[in-house]
PDB file of N, CA and C in Angstrom:
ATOM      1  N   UNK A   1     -11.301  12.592 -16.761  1.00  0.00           N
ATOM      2  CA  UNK A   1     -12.303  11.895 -17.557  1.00  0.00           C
ATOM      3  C   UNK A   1     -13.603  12.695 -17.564  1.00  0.00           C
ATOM      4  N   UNK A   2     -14.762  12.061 -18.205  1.00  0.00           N
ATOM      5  CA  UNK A   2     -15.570  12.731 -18.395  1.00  0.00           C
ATOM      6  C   UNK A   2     -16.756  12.722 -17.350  1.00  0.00           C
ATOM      7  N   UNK A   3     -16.204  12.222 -16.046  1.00  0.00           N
ATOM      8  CA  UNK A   3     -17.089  11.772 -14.704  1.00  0.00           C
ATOM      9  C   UNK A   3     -18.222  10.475 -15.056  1.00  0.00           C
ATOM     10  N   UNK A   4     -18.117   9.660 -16.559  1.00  0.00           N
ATOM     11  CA  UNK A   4     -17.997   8.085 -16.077  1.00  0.00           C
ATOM     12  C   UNK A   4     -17.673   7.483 -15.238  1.00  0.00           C
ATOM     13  N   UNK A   5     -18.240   6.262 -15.114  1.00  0.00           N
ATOM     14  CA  UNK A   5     -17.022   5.636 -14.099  1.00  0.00           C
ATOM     15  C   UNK A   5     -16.683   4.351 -15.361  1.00  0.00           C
ATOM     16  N   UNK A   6     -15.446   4.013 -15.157  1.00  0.00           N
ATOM     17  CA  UNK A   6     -14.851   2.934 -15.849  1.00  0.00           C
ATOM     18  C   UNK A   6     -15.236   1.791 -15.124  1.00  0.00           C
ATOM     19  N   UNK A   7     -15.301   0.806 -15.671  1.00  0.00           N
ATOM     20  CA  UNK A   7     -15.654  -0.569 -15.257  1.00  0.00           C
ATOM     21  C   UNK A   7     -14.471  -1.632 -16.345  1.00  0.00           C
ATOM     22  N   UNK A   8     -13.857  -2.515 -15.296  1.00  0.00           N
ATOM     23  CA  UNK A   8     -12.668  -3.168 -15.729  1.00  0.00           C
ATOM     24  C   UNK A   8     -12.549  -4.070 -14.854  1.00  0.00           C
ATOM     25  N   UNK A   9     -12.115  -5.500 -15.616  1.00  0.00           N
ATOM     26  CA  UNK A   9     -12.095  -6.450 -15.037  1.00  0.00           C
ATOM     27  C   UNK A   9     -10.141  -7.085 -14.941  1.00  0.00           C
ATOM     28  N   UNK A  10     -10.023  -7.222 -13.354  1.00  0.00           N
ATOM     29  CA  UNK A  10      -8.207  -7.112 -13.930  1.00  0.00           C
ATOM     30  C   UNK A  10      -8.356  -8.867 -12.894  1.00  0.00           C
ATOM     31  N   UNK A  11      -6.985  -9.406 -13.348  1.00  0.00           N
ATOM     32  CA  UNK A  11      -6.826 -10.411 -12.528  1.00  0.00           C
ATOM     33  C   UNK A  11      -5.138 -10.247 -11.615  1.00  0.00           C
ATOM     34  N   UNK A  12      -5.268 -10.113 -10.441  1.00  0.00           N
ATOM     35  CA  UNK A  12      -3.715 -10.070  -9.686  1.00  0.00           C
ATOM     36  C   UNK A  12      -3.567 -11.194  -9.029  1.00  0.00           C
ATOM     37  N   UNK A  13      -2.631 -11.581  -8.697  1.00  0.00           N
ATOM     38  CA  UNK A  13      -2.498 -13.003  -8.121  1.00  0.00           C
ATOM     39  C   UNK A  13      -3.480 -14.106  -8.148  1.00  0.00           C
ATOM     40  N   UNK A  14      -3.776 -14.117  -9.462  1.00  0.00           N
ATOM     41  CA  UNK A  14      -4.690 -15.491  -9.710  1.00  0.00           C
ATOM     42  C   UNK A  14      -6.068 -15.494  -9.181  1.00  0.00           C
ATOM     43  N   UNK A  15      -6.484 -14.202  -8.614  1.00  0.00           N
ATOM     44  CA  UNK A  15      -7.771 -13.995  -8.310  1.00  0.00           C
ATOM     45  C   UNK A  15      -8.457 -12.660  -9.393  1.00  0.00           C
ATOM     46  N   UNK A  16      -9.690 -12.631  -9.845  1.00  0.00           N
ATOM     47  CA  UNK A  16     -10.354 -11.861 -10.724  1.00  0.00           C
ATOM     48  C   UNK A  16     -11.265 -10.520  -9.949  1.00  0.00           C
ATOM     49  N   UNK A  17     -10.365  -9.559 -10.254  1.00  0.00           N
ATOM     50  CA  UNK A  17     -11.484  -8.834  -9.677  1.00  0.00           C
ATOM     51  C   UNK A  17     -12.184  -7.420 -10.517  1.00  0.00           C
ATOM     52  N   UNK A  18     -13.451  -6.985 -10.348  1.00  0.00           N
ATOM     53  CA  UNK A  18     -13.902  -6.030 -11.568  1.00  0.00           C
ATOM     54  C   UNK A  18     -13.771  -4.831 -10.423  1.00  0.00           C
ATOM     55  N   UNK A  19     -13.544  -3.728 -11.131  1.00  0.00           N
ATOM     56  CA  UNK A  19     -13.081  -2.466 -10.926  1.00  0.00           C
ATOM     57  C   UNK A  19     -13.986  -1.431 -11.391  1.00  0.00           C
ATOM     58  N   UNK A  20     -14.288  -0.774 -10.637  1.00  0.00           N
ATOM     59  CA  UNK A  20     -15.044   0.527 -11.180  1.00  0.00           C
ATOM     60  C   UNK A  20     -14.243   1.924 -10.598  1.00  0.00           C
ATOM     61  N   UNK A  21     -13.646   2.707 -11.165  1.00  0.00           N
ATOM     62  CA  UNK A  21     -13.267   3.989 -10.996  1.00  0.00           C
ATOM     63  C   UNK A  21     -13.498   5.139 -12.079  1.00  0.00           C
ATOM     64  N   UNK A  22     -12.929   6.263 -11.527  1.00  0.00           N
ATOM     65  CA  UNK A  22     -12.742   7.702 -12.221  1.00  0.00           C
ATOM     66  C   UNK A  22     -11.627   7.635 -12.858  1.00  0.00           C
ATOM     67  N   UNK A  23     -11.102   6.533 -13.686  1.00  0.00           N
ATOM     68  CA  UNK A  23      -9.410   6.864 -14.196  1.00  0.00           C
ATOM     69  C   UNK A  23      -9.281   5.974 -15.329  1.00  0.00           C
ATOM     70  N   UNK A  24      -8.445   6.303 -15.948  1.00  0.00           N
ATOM     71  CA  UNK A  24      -8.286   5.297 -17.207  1.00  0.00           C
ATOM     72  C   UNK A  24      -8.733   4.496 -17.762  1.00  0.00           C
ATOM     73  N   UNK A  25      -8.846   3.152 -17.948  1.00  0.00           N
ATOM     74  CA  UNK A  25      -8.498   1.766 -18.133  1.00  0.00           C
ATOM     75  C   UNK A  25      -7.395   1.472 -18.596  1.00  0.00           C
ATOM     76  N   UNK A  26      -6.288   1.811 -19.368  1.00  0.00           N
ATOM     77  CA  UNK A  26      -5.161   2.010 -19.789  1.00  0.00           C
ATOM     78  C   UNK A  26      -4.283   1.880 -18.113  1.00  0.00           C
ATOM     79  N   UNK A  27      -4.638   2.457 -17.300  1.00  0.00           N
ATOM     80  CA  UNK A  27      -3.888   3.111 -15.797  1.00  0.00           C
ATOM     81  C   UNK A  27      -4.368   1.882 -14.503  1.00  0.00           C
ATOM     82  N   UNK A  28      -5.169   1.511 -15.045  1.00  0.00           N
ATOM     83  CA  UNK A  28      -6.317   0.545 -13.681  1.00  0.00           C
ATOM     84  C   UNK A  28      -5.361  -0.782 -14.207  1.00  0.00           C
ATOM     85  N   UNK A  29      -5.059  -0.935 -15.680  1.00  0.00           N
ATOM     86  CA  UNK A  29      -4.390  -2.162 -15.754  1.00  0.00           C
ATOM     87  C   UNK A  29      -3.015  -2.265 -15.694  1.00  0.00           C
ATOM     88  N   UNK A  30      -2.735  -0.883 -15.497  1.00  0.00           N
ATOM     89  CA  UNK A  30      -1.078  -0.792 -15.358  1.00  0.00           C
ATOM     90  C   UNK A  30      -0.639  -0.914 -13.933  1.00  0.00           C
ATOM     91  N   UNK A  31      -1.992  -0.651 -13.184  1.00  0.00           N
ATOM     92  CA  UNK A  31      -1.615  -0.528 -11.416  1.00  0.00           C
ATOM     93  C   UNK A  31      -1.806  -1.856 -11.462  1.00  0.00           C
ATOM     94  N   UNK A  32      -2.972  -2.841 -12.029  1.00  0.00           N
ATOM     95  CA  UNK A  32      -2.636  -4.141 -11.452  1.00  0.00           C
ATOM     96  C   UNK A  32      -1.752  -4.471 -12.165  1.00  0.00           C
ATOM     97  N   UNK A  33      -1.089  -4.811 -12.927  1.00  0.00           N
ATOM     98  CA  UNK A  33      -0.513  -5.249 -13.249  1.00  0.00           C
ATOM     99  C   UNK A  33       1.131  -5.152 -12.680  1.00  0.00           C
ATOM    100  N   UNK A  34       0.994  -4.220 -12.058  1.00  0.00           N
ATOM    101  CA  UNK A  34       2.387  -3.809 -11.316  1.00  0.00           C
ATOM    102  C   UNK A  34       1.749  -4.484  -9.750  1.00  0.00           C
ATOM    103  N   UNK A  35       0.833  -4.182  -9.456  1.00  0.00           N
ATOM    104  CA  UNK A  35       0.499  -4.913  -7.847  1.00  0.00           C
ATOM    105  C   UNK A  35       0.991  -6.635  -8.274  1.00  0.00           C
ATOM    106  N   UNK A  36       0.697  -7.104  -9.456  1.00  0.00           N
ATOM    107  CA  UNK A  36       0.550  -8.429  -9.330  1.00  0.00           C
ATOM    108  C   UNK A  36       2.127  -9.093  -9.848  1.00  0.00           C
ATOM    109  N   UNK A  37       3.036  -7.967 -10.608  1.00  0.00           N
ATOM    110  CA  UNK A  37       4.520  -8.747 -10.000  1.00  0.00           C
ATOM    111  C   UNK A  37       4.761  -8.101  -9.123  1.00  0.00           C
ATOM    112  N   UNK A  38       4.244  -7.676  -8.423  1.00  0.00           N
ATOM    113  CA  UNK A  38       5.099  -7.404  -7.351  1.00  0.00           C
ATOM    114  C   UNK A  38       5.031  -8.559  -6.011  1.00  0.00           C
ATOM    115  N   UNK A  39       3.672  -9.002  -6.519  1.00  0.00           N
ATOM    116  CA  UNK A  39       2.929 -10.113  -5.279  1.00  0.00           C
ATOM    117  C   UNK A  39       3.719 -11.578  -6.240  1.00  0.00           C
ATOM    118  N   UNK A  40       3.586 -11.711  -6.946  1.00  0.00           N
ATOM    119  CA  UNK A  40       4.437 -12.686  -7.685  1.00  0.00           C
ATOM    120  C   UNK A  40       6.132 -12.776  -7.477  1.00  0.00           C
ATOM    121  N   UNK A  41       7.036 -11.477  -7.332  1.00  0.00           N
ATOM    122  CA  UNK A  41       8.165 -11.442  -6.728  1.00  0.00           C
ATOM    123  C   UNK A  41       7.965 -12.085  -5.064  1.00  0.00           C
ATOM    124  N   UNK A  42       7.638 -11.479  -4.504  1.00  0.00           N
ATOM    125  CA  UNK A  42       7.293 -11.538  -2.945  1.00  0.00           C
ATOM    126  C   UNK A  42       6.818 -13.334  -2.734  1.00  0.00           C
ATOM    127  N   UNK A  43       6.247 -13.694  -3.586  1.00  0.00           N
ATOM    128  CA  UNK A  43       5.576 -15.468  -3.598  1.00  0.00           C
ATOM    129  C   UNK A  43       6.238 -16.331  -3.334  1.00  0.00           C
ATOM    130  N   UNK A  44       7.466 -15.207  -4.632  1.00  0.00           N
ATOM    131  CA  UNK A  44       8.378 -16.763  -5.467  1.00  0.00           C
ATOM    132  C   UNK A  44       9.781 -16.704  -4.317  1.00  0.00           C
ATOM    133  N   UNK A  45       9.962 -15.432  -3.221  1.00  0.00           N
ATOM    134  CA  UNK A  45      11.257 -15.251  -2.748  1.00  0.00           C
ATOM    135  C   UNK A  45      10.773 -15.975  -1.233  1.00  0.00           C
ATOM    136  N   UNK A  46       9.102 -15.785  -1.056  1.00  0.00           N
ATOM    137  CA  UNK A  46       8.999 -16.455   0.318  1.00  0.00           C
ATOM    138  C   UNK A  46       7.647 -17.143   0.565  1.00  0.00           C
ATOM    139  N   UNK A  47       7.497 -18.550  -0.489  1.00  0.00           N
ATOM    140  CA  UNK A  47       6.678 -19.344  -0.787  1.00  0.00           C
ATOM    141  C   UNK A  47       5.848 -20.461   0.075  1.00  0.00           C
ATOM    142  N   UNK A  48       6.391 -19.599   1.684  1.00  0.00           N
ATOM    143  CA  UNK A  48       5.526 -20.501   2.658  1.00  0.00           C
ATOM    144  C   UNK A  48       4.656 -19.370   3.024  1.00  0.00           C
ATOM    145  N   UNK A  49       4.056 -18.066   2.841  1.00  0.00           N
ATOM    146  CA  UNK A  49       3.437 -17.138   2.516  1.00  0.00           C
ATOM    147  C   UNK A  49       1.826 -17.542   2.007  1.00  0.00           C
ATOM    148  N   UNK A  50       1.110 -17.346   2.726  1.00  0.00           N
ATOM    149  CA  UNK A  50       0.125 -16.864   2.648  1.00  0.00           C
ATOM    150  C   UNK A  50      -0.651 -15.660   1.513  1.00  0.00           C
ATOM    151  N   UNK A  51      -1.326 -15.790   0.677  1.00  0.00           N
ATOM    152  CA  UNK A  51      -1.811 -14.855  -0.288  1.00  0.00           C
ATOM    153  C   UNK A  51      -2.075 -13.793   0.258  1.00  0.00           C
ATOM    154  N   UNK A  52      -2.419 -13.162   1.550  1.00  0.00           N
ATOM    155  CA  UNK A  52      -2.806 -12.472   2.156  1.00  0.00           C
ATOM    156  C   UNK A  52      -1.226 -11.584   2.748  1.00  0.00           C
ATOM    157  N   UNK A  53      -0.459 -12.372   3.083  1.00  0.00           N
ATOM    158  CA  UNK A  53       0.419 -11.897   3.746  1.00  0.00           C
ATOM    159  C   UNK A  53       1.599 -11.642   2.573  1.00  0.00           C
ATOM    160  N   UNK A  54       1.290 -12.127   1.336  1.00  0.00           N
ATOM    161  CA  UNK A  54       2.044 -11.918  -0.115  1.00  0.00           C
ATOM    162  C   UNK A  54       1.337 -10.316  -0.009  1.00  0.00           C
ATOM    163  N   UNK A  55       0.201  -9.904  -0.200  1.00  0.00           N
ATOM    164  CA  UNK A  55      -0.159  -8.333  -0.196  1.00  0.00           C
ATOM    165  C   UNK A  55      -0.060  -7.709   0.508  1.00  0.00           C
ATOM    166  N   UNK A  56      -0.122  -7.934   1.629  1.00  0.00           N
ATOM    167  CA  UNK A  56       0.219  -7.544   2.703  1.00  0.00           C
ATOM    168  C   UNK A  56       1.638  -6.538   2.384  1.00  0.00           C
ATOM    169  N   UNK A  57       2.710  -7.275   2.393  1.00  0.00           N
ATOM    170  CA  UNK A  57       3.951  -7.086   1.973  1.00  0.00           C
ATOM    171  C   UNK A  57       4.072  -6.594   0.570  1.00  0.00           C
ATOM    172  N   UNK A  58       3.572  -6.527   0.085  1.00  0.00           N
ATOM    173  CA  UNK A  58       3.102  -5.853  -1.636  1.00  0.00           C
ATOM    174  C   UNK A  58       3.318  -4.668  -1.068  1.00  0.00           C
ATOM    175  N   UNK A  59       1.970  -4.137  -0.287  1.00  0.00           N
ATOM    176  CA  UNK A  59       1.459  -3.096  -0.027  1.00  0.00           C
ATOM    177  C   UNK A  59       2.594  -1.957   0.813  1.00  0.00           C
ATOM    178  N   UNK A  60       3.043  -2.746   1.603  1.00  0.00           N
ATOM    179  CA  UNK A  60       3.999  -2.274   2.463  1.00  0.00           C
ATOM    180  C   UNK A  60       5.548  -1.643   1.562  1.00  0.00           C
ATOM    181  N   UNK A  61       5.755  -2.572   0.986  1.00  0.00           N
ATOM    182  CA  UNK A  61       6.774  -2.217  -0.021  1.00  0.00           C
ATOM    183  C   UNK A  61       6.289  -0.956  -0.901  1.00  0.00           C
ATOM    184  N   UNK A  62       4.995  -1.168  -1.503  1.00  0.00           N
ATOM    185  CA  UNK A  62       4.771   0.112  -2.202  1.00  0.00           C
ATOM    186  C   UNK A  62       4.119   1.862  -1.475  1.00  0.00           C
ATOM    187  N   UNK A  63       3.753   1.085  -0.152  1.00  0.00           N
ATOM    188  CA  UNK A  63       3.810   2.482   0.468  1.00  0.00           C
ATOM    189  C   UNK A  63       4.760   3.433   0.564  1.00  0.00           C
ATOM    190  N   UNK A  64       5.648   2.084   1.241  1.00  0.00           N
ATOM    191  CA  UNK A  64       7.168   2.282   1.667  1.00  0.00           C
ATOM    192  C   UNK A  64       7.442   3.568   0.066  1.00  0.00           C
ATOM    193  N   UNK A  65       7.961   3.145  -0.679  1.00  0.00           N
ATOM    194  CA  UNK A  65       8.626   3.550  -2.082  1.00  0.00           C
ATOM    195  C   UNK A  65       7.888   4.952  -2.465  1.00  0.00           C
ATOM    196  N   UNK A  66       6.163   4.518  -1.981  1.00  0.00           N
ATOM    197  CA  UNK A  66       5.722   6.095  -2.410  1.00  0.00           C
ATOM    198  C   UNK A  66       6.181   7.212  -1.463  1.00  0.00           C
ATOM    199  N   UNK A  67       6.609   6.792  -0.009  1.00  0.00           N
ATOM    200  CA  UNK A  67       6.880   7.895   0.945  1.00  0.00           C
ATOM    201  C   UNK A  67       8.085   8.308   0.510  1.00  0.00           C
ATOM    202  N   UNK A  68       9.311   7.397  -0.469  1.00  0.00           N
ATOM    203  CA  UNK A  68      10.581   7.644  -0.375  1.00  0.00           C
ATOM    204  C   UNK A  68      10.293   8.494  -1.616  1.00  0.00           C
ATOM    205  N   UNK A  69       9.571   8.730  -2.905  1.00  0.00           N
ATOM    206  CA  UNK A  69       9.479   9.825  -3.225  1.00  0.00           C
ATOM    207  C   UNK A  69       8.564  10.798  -3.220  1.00  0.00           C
ATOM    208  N   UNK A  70       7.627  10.580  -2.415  1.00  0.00           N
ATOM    209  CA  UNK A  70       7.046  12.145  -1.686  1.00  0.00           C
ATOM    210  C   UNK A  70       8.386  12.935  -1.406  1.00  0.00           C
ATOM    211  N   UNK A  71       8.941  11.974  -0.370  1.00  0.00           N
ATOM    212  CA  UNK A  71      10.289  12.754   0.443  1.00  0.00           C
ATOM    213  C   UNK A  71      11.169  13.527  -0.792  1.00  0.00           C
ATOM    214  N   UNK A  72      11.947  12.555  -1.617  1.00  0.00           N
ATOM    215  CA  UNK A  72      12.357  13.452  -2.704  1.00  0.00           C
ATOM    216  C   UNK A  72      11.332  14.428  -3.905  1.00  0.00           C
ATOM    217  N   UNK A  73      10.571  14.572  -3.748  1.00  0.00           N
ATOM    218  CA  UNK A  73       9.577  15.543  -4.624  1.00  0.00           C
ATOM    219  C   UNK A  73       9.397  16.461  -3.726  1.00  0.00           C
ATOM    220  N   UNK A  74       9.564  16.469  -2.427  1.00  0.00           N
ATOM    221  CA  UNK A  74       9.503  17.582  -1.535  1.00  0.00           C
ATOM    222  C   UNK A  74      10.882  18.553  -1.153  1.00  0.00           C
ATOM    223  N   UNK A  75      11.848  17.424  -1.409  1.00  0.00           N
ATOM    224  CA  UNK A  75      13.255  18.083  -1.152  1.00  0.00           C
ATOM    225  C   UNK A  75      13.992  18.517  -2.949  1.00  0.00           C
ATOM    226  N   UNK A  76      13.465  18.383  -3.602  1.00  0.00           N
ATOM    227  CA  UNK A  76      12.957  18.742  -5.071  1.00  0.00           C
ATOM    228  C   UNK A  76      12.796  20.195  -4.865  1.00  0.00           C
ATOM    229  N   UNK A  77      11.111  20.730  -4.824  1.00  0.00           N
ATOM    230  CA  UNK A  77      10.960  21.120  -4.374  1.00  0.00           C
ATOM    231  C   UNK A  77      11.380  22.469  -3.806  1.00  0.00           C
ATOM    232  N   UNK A  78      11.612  22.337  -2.265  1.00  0.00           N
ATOM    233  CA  UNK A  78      12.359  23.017  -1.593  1.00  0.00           C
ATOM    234  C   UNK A  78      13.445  23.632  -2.441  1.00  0.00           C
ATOM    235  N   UNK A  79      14.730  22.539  -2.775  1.00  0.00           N
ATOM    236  CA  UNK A  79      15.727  23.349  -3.546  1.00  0.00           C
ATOM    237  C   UNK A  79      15.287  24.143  -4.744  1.00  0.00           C
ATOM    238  N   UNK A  80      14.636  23.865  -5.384  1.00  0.00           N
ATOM    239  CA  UNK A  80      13.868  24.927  -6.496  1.00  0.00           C
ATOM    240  C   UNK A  80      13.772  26.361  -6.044  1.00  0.00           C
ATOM    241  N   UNK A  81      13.045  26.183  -4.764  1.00  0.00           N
ATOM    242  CA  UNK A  81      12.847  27.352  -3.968  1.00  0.00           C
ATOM    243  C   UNK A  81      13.510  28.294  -3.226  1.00  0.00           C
ATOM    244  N   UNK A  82      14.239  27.455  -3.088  1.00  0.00           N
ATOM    245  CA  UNK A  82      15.999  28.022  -2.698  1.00  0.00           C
ATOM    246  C   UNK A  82      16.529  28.781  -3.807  1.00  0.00           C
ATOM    247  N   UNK A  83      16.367  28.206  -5.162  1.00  0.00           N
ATOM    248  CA  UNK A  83      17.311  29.026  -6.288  1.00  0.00           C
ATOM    249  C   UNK A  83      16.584  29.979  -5.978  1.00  0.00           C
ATOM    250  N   UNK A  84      15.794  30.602  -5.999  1.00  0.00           N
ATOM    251  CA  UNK A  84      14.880  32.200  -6.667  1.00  0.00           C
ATOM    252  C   UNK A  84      15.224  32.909  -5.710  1.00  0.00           C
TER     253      UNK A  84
END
């Protein structure tokens, strides 16, 4: 971007929150919007849950998923490096 900062107002699990970053708005509403089914899956499968402990477990799940493809973008990667 053009070192603006974006200002965006998103709502995830029924709470409103405004956003200021270096990235999109197109991208800020695609991340919440993916944080907030994901906290909406997690609600509806274990609904004596706590809002807190619904993200909680959001978060964990999506760490989780980003390490599992670091791991494959690294073993990617590697074999690339292997061909040459």
């Amino acid at each position: 971007m053009d070192g603006k900062k974006t200002k965006i107002t998103v709502e995830i699990f029924g709470e409103t929150y405004a956003l200021k970053g270096d990235i999109e708005p197109e991208r800020i509403l695609r991340v919440a919007a993916m944080l907030d089914e994901r906290m909406k899956k997690i609600a509806k499968a274990n609904s004596r849950l706590s809002p807190s402990k619904v993200a909680v477990l959001a978060a964990l799940n999506i760490a989780d998923e980003y390490l599992r493809l670091e791991q494959d973008y690294q073993q990617l990667l590697k074999m690339l490096k292997d061909e040459k």
